[in-house]
PDB file of N, CA and C in Angstrom:
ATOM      1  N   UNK A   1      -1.586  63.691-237.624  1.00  0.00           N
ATOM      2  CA  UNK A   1      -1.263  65.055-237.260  1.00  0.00           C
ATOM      3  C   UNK A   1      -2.064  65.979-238.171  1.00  0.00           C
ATOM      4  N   UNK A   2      -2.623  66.691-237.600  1.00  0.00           N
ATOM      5  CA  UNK A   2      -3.469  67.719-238.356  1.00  0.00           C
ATOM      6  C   UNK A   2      -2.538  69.402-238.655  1.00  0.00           C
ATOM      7  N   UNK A   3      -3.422  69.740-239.533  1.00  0.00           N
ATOM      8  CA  UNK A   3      -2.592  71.271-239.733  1.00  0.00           C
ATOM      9  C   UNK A   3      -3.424  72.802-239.014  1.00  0.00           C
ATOM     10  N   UNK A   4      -3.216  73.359-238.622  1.00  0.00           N
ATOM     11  CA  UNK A   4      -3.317  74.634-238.314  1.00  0.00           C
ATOM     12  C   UNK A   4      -3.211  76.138-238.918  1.00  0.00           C
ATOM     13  N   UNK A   5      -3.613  76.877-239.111  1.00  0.00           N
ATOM     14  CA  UNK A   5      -3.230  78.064-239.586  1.00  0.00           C
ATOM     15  C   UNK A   5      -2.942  78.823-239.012  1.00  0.00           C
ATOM     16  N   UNK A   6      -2.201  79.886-238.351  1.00  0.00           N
ATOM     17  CA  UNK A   6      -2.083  80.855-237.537  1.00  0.00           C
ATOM     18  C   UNK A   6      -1.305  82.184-237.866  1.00  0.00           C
ATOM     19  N   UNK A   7      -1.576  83.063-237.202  1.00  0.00           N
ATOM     20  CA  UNK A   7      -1.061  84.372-237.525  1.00  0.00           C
ATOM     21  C   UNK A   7      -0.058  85.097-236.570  1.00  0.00           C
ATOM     22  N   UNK A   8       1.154  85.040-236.988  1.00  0.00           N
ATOM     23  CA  UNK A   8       2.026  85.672-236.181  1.00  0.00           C
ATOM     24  C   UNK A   8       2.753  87.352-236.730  1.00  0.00           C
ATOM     25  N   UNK A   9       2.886  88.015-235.783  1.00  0.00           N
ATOM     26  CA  UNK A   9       3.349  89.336-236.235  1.00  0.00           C
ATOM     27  C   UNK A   9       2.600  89.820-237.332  1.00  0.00           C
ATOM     28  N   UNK A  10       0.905  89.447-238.184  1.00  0.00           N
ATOM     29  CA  UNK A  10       0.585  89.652-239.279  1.00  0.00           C
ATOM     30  C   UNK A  10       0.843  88.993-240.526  1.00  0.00           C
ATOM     31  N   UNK A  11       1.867  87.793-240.274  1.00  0.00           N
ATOM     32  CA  UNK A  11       1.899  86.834-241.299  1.00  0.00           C
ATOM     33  C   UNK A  11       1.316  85.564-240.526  1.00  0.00           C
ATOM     34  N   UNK A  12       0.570  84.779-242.022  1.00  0.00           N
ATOM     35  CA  UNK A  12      -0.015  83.242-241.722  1.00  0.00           C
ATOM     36  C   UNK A  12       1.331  82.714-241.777  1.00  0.00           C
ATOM     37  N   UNK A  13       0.665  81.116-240.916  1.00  0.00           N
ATOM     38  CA  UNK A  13       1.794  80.031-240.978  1.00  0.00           C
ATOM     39  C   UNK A  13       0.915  78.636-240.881  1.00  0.00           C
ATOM     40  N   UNK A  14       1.494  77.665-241.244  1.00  0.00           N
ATOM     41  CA  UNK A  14       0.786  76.922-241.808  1.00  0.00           C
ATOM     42  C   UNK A  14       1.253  75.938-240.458  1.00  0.00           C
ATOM     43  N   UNK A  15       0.799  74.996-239.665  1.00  0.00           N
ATOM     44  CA  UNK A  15       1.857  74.592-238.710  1.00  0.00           C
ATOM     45  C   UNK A  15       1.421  72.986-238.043  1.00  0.00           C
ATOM     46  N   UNK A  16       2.102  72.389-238.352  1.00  0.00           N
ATOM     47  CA  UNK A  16       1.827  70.588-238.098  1.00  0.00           C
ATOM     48  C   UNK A  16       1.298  70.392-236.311  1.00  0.00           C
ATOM     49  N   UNK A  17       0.035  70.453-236.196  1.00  0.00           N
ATOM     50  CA  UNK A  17      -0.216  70.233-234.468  1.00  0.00           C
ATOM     51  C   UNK A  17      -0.951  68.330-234.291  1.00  0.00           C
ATOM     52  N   UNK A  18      -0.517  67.947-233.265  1.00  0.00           N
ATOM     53  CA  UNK A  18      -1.222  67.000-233.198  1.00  0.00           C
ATOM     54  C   UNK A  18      -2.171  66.713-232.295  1.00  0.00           C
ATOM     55  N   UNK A  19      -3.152  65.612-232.611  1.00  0.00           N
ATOM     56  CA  UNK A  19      -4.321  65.753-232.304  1.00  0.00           C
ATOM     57  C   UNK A  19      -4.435  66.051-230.612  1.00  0.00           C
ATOM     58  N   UNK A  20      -5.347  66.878-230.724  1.00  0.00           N
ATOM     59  CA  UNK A  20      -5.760  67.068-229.110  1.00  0.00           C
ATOM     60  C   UNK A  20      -4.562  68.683-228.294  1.00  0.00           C
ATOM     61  N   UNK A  21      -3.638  69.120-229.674  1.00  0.00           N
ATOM     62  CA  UNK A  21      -2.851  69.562-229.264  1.00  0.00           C
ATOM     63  C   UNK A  21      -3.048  71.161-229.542  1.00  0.00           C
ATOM     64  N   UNK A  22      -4.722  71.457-230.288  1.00  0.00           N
ATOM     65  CA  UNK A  22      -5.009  72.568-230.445  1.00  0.00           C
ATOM     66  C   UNK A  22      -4.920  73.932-229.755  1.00  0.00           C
ATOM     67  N   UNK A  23      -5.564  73.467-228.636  1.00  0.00           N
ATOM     68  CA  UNK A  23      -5.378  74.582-227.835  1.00  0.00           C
ATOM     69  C   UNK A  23      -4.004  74.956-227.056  1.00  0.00           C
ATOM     70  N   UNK A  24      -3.089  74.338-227.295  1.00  0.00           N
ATOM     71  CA  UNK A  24      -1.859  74.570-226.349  1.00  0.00           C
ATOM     72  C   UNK A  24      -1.131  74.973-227.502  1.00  0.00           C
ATOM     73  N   UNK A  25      -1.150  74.598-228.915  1.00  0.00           N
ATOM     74  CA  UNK A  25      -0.310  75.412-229.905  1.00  0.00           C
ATOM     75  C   UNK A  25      -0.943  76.894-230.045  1.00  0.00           C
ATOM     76  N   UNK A  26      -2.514  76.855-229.801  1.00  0.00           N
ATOM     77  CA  UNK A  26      -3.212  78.432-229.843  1.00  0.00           C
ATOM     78  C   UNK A  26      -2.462  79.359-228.960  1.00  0.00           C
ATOM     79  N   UNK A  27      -2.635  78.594-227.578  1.00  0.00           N
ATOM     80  CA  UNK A  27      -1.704  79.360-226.684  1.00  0.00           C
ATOM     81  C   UNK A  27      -0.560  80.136-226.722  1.00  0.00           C
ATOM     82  N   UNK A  28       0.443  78.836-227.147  1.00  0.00           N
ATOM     83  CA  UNK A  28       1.924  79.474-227.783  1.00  0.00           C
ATOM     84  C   UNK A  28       1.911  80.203-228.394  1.00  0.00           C
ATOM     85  N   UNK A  29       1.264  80.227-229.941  1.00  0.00           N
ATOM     86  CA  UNK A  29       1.410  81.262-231.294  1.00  0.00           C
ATOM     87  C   UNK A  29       0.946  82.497-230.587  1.00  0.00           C
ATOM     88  N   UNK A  30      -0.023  82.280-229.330  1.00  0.00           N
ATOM     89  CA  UNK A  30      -0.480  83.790-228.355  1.00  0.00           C
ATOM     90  C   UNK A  30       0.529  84.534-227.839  1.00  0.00           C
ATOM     91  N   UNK A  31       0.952  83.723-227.477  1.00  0.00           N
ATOM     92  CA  UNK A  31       2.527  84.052-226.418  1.00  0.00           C
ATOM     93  C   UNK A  31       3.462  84.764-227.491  1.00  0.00           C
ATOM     94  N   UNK A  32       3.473  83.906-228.510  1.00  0.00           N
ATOM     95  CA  UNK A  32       4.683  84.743-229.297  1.00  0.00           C
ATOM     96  C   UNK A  32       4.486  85.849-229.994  1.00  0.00           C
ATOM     97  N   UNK A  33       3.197  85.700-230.287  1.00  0.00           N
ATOM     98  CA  UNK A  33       2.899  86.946-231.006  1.00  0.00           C
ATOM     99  C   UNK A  33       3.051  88.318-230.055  1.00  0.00           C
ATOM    100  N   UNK A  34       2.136  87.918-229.068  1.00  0.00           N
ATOM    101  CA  UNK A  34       2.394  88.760-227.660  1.00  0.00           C
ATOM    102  C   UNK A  34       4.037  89.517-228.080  1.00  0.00           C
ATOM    103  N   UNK A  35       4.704  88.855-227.631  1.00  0.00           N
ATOM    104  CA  UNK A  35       6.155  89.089-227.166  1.00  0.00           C
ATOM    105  C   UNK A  35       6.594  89.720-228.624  1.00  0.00           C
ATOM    106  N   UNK A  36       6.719  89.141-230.168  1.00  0.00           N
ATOM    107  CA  UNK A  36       7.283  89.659-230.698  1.00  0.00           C
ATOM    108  C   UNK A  36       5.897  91.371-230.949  1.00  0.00           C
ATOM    109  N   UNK A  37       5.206  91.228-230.900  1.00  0.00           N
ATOM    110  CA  UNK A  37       4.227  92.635-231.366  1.00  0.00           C
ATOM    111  C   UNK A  37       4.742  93.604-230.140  1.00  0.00           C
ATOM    112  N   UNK A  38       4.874  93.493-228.808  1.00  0.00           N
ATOM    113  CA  UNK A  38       5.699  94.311-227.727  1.00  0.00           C
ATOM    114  C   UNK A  38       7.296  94.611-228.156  1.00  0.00           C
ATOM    115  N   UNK A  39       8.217  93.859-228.996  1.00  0.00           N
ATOM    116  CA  UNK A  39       9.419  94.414-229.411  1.00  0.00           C
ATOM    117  C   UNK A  39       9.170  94.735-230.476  1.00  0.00           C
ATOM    118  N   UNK A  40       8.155  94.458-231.626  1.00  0.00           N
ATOM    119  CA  UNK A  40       8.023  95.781-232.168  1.00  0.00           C
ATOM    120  C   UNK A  40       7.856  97.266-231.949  1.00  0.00           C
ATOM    121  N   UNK A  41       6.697  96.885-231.332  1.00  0.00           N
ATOM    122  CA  UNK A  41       5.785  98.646-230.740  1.00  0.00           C
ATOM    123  C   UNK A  41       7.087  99.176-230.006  1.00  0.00           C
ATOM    124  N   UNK A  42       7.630  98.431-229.648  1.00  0.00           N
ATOM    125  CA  UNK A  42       8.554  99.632-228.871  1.00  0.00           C
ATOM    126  C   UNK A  42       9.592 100.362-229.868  1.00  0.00           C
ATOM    127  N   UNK A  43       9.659  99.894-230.809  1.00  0.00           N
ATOM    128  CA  UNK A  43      10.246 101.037-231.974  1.00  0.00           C
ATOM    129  C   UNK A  43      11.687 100.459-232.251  1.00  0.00           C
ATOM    130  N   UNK A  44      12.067 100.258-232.020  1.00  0.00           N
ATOM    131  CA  UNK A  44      13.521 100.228-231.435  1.00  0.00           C
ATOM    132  C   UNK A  44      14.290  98.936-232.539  1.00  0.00           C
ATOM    133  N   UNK A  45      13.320  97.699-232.894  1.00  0.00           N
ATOM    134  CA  UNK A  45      13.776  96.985-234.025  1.00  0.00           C
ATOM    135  C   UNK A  45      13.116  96.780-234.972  1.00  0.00           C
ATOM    136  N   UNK A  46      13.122  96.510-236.376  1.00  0.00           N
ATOM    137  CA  UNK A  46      12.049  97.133-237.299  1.00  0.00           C
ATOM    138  C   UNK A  46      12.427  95.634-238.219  1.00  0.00           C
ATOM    139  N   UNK A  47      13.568  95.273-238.252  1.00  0.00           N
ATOM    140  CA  UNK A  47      13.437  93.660-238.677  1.00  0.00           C
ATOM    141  C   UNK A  47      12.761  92.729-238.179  1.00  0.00           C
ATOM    142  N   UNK A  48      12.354  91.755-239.007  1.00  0.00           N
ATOM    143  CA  UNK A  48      11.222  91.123-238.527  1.00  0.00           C
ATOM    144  C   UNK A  48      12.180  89.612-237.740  1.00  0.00           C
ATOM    145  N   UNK A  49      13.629  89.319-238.798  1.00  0.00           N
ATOM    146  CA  UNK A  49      14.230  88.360-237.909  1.00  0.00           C
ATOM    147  C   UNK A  49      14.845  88.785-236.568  1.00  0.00           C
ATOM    148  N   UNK A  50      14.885  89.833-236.690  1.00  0.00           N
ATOM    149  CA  UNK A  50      15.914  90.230-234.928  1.00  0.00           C
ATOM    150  C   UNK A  50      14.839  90.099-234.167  1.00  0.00           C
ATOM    151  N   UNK A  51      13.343  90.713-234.318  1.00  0.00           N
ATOM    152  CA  UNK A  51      12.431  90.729-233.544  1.00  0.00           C
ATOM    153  C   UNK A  51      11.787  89.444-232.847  1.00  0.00           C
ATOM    154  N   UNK A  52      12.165  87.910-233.904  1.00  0.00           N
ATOM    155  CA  UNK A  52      11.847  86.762-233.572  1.00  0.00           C
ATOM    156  C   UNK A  52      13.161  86.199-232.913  1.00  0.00           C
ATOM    157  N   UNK A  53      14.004  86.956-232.805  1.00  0.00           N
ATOM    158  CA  UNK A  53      15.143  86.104-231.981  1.00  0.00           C
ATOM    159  C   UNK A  53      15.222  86.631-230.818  1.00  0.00           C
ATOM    160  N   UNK A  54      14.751  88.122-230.961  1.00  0.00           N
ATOM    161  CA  UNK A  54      14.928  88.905-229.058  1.00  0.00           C
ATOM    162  C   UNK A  54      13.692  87.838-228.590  1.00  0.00           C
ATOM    163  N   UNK A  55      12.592  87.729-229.188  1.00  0.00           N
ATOM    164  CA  UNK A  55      11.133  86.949-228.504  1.00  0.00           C
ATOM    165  C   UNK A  55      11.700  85.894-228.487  1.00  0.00           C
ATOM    166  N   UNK A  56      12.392  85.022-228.555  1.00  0.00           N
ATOM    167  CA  UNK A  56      12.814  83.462-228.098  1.00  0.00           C
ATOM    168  C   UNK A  56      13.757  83.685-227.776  1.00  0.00           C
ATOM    169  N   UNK A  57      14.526  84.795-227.057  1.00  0.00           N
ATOM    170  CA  UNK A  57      15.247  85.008-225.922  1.00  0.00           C
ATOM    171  C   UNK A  57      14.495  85.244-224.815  1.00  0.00           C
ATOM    172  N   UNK A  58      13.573  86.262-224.893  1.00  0.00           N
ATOM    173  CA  UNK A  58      12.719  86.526-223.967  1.00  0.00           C
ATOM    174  C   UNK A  58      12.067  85.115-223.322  1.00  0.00           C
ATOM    175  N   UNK A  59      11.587  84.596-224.686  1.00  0.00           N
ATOM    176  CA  UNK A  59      10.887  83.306-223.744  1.00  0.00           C
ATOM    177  C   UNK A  59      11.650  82.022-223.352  1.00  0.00           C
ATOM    178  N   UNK A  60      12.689  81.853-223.776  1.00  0.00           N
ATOM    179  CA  UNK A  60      13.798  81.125-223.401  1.00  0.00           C
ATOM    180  C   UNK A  60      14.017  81.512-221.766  1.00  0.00           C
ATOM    181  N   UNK A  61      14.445  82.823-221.662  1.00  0.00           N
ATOM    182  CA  UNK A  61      14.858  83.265-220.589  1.00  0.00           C
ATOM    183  C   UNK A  61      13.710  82.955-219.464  1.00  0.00           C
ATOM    184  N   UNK A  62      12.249  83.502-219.652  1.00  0.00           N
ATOM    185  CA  UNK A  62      11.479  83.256-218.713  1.00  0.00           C
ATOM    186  C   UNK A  62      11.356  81.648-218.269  1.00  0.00           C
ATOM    187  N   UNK A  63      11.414  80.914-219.025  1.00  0.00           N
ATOM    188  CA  UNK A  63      10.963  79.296-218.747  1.00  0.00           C
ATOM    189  C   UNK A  63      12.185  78.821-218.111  1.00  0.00           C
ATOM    190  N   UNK A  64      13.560  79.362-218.174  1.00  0.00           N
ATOM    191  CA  UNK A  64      14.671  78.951-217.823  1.00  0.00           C
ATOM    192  C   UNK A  64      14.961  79.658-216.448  1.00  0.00           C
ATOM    193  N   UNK A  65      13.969  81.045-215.966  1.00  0.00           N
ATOM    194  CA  UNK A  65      14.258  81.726-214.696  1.00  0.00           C
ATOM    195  C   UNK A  65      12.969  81.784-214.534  1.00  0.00           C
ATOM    196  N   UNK A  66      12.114  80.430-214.239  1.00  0.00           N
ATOM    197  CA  UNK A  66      10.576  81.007-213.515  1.00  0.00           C
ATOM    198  C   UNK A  66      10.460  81.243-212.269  1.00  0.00           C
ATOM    199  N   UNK A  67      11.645  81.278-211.011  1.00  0.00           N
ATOM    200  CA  UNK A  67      11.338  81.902-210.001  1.00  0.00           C
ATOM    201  C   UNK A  67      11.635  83.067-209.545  1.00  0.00           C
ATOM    202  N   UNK A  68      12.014  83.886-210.624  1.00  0.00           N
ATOM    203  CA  UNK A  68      12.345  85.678-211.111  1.00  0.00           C
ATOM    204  C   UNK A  68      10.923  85.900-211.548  1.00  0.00           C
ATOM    205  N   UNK A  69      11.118  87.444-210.672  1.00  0.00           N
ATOM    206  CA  UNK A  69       9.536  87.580-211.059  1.00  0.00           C
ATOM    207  C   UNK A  69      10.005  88.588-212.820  1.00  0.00           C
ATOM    208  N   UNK A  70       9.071  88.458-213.840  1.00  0.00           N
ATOM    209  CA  UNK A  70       9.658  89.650-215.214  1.00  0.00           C
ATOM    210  C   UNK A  70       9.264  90.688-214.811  1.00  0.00           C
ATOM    211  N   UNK A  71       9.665  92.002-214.476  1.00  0.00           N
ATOM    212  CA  UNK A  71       9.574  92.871-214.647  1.00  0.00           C
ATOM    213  C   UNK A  71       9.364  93.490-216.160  1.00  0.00           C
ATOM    214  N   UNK A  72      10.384  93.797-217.180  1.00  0.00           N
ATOM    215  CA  UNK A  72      10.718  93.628-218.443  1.00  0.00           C
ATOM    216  C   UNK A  72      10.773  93.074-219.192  1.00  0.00           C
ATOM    217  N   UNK A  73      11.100  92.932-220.064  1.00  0.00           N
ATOM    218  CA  UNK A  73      11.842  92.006-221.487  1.00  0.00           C
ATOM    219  C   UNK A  73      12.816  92.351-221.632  1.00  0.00           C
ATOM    220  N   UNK A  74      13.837  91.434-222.067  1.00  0.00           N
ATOM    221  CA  UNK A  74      15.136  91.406-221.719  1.00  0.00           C
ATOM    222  C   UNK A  74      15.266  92.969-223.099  1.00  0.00           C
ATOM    223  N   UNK A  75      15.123  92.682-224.136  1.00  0.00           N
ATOM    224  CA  UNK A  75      15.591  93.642-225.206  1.00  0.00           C
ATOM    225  C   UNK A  75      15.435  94.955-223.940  1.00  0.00           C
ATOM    226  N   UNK A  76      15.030  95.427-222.884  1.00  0.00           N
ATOM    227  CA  UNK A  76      15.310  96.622-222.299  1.00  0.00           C
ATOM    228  C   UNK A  76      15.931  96.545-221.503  1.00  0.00           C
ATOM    229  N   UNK A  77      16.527  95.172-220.261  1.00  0.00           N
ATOM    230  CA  UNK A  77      17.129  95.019-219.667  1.00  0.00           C
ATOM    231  C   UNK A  77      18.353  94.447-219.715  1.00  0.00           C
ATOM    232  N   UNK A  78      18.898  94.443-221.338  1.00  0.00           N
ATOM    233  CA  UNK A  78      20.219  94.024-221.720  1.00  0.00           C
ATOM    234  C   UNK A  78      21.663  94.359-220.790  1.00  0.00           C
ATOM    235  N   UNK A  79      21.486  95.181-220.428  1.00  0.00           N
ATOM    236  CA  UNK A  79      22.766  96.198-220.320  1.00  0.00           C
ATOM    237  C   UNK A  79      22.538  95.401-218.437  1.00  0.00           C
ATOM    238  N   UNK A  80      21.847  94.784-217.606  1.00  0.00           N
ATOM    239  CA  UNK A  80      22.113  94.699-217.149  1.00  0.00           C
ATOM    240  C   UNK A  80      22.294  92.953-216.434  1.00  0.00           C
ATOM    241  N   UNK A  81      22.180  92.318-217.722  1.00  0.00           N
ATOM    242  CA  UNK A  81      22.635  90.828-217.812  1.00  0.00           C
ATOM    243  C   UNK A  81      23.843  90.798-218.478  1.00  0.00           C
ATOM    244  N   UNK A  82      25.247  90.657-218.292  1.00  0.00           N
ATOM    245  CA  UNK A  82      26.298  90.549-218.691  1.00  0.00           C
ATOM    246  C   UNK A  82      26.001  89.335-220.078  1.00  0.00           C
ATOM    247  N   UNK A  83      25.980  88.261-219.452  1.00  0.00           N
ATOM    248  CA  UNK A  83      25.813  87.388-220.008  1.00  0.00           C
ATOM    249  C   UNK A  83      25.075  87.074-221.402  1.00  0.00           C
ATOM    250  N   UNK A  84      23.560  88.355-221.286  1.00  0.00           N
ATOM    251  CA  UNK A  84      22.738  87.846-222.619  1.00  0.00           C
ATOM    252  C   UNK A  84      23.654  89.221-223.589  1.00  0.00           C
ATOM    253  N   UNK A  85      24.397  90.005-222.329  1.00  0.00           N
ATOM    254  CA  UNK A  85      24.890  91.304-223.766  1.00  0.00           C
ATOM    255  C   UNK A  85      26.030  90.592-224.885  1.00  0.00           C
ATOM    256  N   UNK A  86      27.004  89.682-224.375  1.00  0.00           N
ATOM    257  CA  UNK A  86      27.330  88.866-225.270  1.00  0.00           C
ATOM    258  C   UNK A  86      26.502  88.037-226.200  1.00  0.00           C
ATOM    259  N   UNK A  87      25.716  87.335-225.870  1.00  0.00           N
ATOM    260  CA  UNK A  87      25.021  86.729-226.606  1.00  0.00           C
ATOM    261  C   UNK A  87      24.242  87.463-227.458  1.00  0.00           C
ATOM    262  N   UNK A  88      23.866  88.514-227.210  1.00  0.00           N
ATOM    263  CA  UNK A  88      23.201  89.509-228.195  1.00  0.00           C
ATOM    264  C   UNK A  88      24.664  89.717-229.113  1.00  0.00           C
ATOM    265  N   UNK A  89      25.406  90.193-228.638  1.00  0.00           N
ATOM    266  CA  UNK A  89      27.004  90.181-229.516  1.00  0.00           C
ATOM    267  C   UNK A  89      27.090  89.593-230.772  1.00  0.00           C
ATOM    268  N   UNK A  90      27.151  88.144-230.348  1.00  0.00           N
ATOM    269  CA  UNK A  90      27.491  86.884-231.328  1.00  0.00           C
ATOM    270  C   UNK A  90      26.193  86.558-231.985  1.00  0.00           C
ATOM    271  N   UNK A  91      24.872  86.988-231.980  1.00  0.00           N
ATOM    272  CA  UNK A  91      24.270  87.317-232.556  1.00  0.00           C
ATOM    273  C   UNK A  91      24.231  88.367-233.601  1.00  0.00           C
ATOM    274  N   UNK A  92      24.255  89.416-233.216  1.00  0.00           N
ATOM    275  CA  UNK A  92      24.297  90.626-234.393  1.00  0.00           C
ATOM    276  C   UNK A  92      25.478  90.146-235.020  1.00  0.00           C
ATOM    277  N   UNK A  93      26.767  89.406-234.565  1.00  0.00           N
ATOM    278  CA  UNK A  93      27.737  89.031-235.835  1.00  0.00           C
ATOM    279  C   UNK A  93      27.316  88.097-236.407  1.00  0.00           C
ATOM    280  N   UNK A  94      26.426  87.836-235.965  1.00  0.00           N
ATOM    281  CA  UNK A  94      26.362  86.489-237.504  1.00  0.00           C
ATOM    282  C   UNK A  94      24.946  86.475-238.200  1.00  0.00           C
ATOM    283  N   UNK A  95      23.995  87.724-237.256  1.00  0.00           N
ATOM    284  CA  UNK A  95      22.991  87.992-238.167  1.00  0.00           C
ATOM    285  C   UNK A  95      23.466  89.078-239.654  1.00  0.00           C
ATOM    286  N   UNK A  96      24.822  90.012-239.314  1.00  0.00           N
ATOM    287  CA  UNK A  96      25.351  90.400-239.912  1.00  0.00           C
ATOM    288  C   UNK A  96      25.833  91.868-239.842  1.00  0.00           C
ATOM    289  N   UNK A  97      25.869  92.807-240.454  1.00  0.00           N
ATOM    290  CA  UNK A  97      25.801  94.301-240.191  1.00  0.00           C
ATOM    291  C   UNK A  97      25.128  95.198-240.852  1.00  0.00           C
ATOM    292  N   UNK A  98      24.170  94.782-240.716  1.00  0.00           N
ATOM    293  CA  UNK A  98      23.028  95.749-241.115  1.00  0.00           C
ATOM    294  C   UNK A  98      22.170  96.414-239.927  1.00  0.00           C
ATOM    295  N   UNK A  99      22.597  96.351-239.407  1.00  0.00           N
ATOM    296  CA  UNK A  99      22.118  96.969-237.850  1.00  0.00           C
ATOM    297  C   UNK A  99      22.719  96.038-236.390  1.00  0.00           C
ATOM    298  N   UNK A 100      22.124  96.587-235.218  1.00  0.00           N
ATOM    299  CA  UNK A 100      22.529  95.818-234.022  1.00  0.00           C
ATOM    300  C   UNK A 100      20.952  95.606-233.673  1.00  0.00           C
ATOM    301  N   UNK A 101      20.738  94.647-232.188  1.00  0.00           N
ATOM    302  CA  UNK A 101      19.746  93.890-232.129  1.00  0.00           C
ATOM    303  C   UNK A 101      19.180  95.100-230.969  1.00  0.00           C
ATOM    304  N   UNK A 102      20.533  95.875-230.521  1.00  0.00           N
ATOM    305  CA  UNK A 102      19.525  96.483-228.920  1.00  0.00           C
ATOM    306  C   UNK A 102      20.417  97.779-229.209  1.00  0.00           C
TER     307      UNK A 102
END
């Protein structure tokens, strides 16, 4: 297994890929960065852990509903999934109270 370097949100990460598996981890770290740099810019969360947990909701959600087309990202369409507004819930309680996630 070889190592990688990559840059997410502006920080390196150091990250175990295996062979032949370069370009599909490039991909991903694309994807996420993608997703968490869009819930930044939109202003709205300024922590860097809430911002990596709305983005692996987001991408959770898409791979789990790929025959929904995305319009959004969920961090804007909360209010109208019952389901992830709880889960955002029990999240902010146990990320803590120093803010909410949406």
């Amino acid at each position: 297994m070889k190592q990688m370097e990559v840059t997410i949100l502006g920080q390196s990460y150091l990250l175990g890929c295996p062979d032949g598996g370069e370009a599909a981890l490039t991909q991903a770290v694309g994807q996420v960065d993608r997703e968490m740099s869009a819930i930044r810019d939109a202003g709205k969360i300024k922590a860097r852990e809430r911002i990596a947990v709305l983005a692996a909701l987001n991408l959770a959600y898409q791979l789990t509903a790929p025959a929904q087309k995305p319009s959004a990202d969920l961090s804007l369409q909360s209010n109208n999934l019952p389901e992830l507004d709880g889960l955002i819930r029990r999240l902010d309680e146990a990320l803590g109270h120093d803010g909410q996630l949406l």
